[in-house]
C-alpha atoms as a PDB file:
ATOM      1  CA  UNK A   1     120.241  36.208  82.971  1.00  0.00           C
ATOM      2  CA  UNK A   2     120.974  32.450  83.163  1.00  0.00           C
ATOM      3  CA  UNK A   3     122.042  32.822  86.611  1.00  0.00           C
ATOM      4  CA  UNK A   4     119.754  35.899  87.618  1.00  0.00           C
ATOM      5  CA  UNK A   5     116.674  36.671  88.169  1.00  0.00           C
ATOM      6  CA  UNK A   6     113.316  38.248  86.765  1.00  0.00           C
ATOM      7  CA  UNK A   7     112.159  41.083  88.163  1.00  0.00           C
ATOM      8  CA  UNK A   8     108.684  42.209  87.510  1.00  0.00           C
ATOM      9  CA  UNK A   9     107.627  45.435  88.222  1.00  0.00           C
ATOM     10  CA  UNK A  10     104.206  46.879  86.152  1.00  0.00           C
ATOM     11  CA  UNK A  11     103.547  45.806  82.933  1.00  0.00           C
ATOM     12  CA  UNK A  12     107.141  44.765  81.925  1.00  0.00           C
ATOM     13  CA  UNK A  13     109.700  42.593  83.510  1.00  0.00           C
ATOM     14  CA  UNK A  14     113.820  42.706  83.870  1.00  0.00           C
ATOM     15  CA  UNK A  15     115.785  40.171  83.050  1.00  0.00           C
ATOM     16  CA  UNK A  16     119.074  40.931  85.536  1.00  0.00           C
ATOM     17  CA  UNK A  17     122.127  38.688  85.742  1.00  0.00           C
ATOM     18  CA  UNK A  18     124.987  37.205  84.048  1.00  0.00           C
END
C-alpha cells in the first residue's frame, strides 16, 4: 500500500497497507 509495506517472503512479495 502507499502507506505500507512490502513483504517478501519466497518467490513472491505482499503488498500490505492502505
Amino acid at each position: 500500500g502507499l502507506v505500507g509495506e512490502i513483504i517478501s517472503r519466497g518467490d513472491f512479495a505482499i503488498d500490505i497497507g492502505r
